[in-house]
N, C-alpha and C. Protein backbone atom coordinates (compact mmCIF):
# COMPACT_ATOMS: atom_id res chain seq x y z
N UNK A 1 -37.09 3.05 -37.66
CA UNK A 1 -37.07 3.74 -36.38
C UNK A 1 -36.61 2.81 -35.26
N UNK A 2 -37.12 1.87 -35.17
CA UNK A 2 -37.06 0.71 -34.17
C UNK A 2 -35.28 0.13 -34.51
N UNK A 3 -34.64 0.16 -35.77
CA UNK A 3 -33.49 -0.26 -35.74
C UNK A 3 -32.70 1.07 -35.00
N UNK A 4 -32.89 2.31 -35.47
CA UNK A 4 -32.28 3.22 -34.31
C UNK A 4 -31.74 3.13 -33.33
N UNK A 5 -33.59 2.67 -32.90
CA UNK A 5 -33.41 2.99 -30.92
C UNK A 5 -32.66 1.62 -30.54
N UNK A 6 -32.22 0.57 -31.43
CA UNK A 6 -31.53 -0.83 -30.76
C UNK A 6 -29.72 -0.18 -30.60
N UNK A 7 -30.03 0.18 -32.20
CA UNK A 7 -28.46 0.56 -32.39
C UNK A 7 -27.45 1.61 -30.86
N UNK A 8 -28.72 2.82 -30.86
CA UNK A 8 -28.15 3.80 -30.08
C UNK A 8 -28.29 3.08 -28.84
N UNK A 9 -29.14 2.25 -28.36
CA UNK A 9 -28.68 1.59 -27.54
C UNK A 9 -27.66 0.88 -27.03
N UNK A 10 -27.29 -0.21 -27.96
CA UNK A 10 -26.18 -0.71 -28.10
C UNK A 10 -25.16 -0.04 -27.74
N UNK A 11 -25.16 0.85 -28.68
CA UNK A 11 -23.55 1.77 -28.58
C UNK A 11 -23.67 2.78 -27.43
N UNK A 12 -25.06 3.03 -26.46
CA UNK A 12 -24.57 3.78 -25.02
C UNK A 12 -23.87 2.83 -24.35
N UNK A 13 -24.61 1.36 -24.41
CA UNK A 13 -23.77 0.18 -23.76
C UNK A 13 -22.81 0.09 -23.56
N UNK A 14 -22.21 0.05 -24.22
CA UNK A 14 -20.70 0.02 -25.19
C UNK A 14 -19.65 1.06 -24.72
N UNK A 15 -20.40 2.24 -24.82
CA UNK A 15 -19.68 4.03 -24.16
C UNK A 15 -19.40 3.78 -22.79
N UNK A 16 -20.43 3.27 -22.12
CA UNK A 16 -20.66 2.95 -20.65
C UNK A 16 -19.60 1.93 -20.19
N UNK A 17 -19.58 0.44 -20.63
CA UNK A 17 -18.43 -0.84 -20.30
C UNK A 17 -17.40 -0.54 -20.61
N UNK A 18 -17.09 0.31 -21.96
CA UNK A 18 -15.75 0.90 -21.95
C UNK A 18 -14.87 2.06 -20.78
N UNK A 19 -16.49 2.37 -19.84
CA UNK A 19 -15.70 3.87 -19.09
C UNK A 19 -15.14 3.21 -18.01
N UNK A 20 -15.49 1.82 -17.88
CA UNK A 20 -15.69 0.65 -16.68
C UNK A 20 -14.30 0.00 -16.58
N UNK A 21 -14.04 0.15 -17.48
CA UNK A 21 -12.87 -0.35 -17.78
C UNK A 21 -11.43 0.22 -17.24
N UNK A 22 -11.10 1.28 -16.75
CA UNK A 22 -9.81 2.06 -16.29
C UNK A 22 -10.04 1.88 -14.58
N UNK A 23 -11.64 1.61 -14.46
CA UNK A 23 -11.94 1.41 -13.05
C UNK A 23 -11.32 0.01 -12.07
N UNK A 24 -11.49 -0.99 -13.29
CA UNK A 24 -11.02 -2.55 -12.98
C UNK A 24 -9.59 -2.83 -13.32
N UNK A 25 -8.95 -1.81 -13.83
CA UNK A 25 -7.68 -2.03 -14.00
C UNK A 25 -6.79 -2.06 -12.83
N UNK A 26 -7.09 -0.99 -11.54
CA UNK A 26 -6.47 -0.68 -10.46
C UNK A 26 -6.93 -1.71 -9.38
N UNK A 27 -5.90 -2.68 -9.23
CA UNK A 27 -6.09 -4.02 -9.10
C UNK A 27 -6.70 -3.83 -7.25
N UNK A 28 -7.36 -4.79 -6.66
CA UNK A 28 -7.63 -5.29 -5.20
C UNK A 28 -6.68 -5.88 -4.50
N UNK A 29 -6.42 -5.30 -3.59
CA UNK A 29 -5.43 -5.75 -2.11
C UNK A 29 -4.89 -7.18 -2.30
N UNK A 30 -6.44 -8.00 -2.37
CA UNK A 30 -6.25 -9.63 -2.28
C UNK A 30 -5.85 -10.01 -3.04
N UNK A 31 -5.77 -9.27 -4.68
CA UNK A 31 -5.07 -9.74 -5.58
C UNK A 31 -3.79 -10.51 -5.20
N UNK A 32 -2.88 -9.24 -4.79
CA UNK A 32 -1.70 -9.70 -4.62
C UNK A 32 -0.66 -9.66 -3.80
N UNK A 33 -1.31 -9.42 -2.94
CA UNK A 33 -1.07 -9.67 -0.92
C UNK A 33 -2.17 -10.30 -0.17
N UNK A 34 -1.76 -11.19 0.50
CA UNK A 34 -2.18 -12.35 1.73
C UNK A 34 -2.80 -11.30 2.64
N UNK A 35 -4.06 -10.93 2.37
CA UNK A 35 -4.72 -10.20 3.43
C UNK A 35 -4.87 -10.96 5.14
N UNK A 36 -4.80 -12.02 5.32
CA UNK A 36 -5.06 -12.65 6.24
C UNK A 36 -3.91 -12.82 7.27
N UNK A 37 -2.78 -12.57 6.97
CA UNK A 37 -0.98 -12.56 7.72
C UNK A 37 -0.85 -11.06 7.48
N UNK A 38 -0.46 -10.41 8.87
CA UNK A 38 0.81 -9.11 9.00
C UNK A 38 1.89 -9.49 9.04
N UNK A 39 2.62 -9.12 8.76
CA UNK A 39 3.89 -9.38 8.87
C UNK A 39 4.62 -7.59 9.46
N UNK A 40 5.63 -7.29 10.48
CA UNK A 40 6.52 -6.91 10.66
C UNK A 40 7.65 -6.72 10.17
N UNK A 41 7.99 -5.31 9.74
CA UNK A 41 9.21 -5.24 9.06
C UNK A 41 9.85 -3.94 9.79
N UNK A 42 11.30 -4.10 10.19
CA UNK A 42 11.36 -3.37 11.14
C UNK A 42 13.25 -2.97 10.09
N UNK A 43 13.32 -1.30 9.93
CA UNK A 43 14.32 -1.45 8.63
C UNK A 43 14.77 0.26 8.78
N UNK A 44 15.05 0.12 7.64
CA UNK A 44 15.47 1.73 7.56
C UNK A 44 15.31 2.08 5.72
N UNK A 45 14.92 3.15 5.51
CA UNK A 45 14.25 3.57 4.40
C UNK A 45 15.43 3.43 3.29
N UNK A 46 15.55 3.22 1.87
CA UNK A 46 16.76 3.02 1.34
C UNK A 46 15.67 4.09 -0.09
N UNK A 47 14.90 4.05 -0.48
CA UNK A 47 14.74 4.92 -1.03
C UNK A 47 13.18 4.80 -1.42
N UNK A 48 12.40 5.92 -1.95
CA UNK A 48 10.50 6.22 -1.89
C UNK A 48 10.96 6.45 -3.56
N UNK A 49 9.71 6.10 -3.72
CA UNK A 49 8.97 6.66 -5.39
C UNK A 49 7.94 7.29 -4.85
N UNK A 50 7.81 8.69 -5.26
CA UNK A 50 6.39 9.36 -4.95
C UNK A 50 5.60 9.28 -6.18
N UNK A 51 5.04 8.39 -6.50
CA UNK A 51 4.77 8.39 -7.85
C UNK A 51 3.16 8.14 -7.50
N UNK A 52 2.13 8.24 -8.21
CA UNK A 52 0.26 7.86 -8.67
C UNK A 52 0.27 6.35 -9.36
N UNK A 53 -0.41 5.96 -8.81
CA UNK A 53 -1.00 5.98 -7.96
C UNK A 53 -0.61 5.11 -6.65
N UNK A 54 0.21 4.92 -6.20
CA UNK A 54 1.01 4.35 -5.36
C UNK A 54 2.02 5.18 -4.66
N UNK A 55 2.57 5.55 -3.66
CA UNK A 55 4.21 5.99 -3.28
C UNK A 55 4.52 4.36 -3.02
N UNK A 56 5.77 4.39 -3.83
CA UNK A 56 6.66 2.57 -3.17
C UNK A 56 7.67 3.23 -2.25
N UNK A 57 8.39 2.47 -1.14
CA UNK A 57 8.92 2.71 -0.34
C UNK A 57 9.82 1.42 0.04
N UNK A 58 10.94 1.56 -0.11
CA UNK A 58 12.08 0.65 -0.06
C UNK A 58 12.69 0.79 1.59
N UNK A 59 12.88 -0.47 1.83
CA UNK A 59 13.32 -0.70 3.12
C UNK A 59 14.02 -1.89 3.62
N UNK A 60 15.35 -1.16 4.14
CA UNK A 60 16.16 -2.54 4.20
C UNK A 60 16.37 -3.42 5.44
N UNK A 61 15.85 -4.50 5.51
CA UNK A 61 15.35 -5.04 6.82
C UNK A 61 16.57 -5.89 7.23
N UNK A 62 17.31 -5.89 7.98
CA UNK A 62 18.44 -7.11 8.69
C UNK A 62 17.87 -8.03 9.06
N UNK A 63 18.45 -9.67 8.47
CA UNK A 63 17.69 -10.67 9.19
C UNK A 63 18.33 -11.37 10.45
N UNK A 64 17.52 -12.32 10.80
CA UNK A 64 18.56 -13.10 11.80
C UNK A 64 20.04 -13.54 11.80
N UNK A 65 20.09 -13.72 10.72
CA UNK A 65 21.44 -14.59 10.00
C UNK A 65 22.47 -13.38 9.34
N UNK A 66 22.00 -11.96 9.84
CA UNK A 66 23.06 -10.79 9.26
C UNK A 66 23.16 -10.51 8.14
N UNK A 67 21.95 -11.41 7.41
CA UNK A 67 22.40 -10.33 6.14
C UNK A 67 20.90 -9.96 5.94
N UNK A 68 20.86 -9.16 4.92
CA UNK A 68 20.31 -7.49 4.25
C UNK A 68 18.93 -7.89 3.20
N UNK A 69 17.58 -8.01 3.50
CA UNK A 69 16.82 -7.94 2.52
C UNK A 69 16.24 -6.54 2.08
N UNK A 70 15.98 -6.08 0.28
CA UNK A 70 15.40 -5.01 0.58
C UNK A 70 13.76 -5.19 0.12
N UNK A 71 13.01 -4.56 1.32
CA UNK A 71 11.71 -5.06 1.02
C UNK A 71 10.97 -3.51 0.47
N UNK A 72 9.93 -3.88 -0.69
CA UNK A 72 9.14 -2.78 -1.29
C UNK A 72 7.96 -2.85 -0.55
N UNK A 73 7.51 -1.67 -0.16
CA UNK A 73 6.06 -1.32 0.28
C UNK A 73 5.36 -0.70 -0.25
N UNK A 74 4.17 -1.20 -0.75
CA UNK A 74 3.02 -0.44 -1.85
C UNK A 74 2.21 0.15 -0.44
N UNK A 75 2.43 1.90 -1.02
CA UNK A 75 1.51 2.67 0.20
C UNK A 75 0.41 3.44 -0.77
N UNK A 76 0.23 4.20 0.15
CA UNK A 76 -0.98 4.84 -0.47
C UNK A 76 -0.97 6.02 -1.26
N UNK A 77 -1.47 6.65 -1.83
CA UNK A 77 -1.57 7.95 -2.73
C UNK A 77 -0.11 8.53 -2.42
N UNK A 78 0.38 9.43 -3.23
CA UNK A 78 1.22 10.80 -2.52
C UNK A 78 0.38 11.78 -2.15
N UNK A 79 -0.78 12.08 -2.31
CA UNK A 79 -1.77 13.09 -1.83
C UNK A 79 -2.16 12.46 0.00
N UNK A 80 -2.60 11.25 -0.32
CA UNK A 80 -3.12 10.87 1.05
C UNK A 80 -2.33 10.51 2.02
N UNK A 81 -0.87 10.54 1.66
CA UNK A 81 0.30 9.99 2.51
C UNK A 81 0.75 11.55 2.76
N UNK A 82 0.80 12.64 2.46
CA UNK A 82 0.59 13.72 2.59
C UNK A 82 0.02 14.76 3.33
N UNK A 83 -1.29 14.17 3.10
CA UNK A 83 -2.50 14.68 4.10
C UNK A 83 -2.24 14.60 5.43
N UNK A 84 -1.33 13.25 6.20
CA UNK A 84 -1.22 13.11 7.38
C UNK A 84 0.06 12.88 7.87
N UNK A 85 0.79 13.71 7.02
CA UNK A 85 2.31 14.37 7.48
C UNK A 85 3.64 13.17 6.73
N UNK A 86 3.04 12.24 6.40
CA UNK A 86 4.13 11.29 5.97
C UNK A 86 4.28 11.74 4.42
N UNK A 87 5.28 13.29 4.54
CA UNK A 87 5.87 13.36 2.99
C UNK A 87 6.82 13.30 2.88
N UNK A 88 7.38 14.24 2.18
CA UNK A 88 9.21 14.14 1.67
C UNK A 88 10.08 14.41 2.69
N UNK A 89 9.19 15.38 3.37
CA UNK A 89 10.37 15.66 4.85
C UNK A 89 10.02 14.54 5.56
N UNK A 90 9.22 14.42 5.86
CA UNK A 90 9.05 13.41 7.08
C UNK A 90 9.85 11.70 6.74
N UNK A 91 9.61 11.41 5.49
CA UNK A 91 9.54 9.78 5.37
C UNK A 91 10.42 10.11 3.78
N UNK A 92 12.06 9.58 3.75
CA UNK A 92 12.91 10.19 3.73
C UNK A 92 14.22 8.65 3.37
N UNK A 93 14.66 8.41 2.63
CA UNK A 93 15.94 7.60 2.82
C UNK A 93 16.77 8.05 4.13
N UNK A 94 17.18 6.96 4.89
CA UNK A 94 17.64 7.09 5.87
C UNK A 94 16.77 6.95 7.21
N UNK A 95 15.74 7.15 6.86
CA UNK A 95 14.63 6.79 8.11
C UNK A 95 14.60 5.70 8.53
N UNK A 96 14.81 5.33 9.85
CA UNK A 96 14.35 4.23 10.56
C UNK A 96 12.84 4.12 10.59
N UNK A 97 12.33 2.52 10.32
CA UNK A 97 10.57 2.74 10.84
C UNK A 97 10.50 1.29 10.73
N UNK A 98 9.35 1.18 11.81
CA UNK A 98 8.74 -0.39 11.80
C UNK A 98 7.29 0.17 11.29
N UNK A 99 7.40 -1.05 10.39
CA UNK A 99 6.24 -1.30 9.51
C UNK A 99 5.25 -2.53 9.40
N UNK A 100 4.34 -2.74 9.14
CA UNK A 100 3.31 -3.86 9.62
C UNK A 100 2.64 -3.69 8.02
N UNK A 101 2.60 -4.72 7.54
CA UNK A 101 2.21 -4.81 6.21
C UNK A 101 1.53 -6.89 5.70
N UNK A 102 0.79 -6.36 4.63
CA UNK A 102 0.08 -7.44 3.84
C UNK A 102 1.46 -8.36 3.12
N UNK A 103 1.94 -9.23 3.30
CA UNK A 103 3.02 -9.72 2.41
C UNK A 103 2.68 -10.12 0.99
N UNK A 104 3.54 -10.01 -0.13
CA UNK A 104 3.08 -10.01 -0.75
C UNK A 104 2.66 -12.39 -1.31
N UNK A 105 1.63 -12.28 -1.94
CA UNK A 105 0.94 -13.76 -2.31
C UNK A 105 2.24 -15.03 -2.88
N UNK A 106 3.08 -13.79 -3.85
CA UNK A 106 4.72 -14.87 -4.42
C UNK A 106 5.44 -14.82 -4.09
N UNK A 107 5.59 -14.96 -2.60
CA UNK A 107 6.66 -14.56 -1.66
C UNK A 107 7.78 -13.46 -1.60
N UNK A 108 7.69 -12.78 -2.33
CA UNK A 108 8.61 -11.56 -3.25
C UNK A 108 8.90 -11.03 -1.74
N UNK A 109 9.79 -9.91 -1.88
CA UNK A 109 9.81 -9.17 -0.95
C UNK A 109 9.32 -7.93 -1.13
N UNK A 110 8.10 -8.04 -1.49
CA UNK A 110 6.91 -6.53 -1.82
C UNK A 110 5.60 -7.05 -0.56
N UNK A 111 4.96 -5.89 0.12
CA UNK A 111 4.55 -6.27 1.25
C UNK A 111 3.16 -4.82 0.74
N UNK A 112 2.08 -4.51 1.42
CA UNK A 112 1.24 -4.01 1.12
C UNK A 112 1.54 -3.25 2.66
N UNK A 113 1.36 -1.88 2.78
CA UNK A 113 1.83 -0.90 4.12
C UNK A 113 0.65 -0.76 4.76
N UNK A 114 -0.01 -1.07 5.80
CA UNK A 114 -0.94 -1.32 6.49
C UNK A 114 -0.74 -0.40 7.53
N UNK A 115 0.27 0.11 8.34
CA UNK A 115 0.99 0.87 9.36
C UNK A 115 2.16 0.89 9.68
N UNK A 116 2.62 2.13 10.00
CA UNK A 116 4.05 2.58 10.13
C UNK A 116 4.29 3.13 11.71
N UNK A 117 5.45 2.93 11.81
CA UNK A 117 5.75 3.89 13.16
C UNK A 117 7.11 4.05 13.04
N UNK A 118 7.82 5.50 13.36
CA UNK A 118 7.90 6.35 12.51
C UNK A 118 8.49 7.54 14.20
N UNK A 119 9.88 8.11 14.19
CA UNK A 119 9.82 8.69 15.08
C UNK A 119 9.10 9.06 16.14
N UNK A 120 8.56 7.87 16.36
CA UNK A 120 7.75 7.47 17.69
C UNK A 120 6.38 7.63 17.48
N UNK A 121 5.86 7.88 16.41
CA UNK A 121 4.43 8.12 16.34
C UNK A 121 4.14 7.23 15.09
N UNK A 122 2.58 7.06 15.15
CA UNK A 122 2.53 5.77 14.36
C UNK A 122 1.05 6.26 13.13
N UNK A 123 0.97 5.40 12.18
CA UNK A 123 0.41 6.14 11.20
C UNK A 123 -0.31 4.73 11.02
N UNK A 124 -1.68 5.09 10.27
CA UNK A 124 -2.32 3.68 9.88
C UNK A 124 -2.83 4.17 8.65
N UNK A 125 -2.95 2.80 7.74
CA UNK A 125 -3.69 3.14 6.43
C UNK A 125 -4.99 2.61 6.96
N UNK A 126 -6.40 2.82 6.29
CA UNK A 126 -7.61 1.96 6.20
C UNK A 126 -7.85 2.28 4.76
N UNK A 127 -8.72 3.56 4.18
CA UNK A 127 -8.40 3.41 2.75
C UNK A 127 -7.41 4.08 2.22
N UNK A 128 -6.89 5.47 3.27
CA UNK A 128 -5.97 6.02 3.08
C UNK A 128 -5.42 6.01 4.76
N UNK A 129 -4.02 6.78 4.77
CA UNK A 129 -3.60 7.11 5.80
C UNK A 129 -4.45 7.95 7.30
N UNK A 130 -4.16 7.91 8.10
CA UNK A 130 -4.71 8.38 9.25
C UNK A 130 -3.71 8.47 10.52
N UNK A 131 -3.60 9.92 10.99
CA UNK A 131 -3.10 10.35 12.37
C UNK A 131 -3.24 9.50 13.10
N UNK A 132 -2.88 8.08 13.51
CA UNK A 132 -2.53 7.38 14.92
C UNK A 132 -3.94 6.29 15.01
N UNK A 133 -4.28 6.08 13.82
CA UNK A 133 -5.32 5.30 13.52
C UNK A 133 -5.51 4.29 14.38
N UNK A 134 -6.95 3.38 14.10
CA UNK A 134 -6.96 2.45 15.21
C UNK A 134 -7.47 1.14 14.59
N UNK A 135 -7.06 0.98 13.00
CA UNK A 135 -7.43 -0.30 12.61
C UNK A 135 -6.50 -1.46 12.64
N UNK A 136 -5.16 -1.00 13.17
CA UNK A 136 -3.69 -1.53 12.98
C UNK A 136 -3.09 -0.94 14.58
N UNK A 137 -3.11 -1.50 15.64
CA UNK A 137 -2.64 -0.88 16.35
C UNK A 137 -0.89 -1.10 16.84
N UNK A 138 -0.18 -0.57 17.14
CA UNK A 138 0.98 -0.88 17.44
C UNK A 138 0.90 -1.82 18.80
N UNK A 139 0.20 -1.11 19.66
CA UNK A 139 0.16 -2.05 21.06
C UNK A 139 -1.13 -2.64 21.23
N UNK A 140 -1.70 -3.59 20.03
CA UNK A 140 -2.24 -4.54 20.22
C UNK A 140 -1.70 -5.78 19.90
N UNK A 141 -2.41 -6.63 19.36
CA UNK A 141 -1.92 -7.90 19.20
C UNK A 141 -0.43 -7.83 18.13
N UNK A 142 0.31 -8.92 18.56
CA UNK A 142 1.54 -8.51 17.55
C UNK A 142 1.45 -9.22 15.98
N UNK A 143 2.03 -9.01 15.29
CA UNK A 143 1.85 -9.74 13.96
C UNK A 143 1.65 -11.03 13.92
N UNK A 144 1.35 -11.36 12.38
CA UNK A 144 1.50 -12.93 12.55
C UNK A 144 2.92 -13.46 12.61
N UNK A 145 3.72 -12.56 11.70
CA UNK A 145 5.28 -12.73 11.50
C UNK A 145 5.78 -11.41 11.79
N UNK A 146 7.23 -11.78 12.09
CA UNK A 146 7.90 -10.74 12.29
C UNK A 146 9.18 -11.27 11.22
N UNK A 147 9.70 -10.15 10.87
CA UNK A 147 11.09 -10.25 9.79
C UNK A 147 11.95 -9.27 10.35
């Protein structure tokens, strides 16, 4: 009897760390963007993946020196980028937008989307997107970098 109740124990254990597991896969911010630097990216849209769990968003930024980087932005859901008007119509290849983002840790040109602005109105992520949010402001302090 007593070997039972170890066994079925065991193996709820087991049922349980395994469900744990799809949870830790969907990696943390700090992983692999410099939470501590914004950076500015100021571009025009070259093309979106609306894809889960991420929309990526391509954007081609002009530098000082005239020529062309294209930088990726990991945003948020397509549901939650949705919710507050930034979908297919709105945010679009060909769009102009300044963007304020996490850069990414290996200098890549992949940046984490923190806030957008966007035919004059401006959008903030915190866990998801938000109408004109106030954790990222446009007319507060300016980035750490600008590109």
């Amino acid at each position: 009897m007593w070997t039972w109740r170890v066994l079925a124990s065991a193996a709820a254990g087991f049922v349980v760390s395994m469900a744990a597991v799809p949870a830790r896969a969907h990696h943390d911010v700090k992983t692999n963007f410099d939470t501590a630097t914004t950076i500015e990216l100021k571009g025009k849209v070259s093309k979106i993946d609306w894809i889960n769990p991420h929309v990526w968003v391509a954007i081609d930024v002009a530098g000082a020196d005239g020529t062309t980087a294209t930088w990726m932005l990991e945003c948020a859901s397509p549901a939650a980028m949705s919710r507050t008007g930034l979908d297919k119509g709105r945010l679009k290849p060909g769009t102009d937008l300044i963007a304020q983002a996490y850069p990414a840790k290996d200098g890549s040109h992949r940046a984490d989307l923190r806030a957008v602005m966007l035919d004059g109105r401006s959008y903030t992520r915190t866990d998801t997107f938000s109408k004109d949010g106030a954790s990222i402001s446009f007319e507060g302090p300016p980035p750490t970098k600008s590109r």
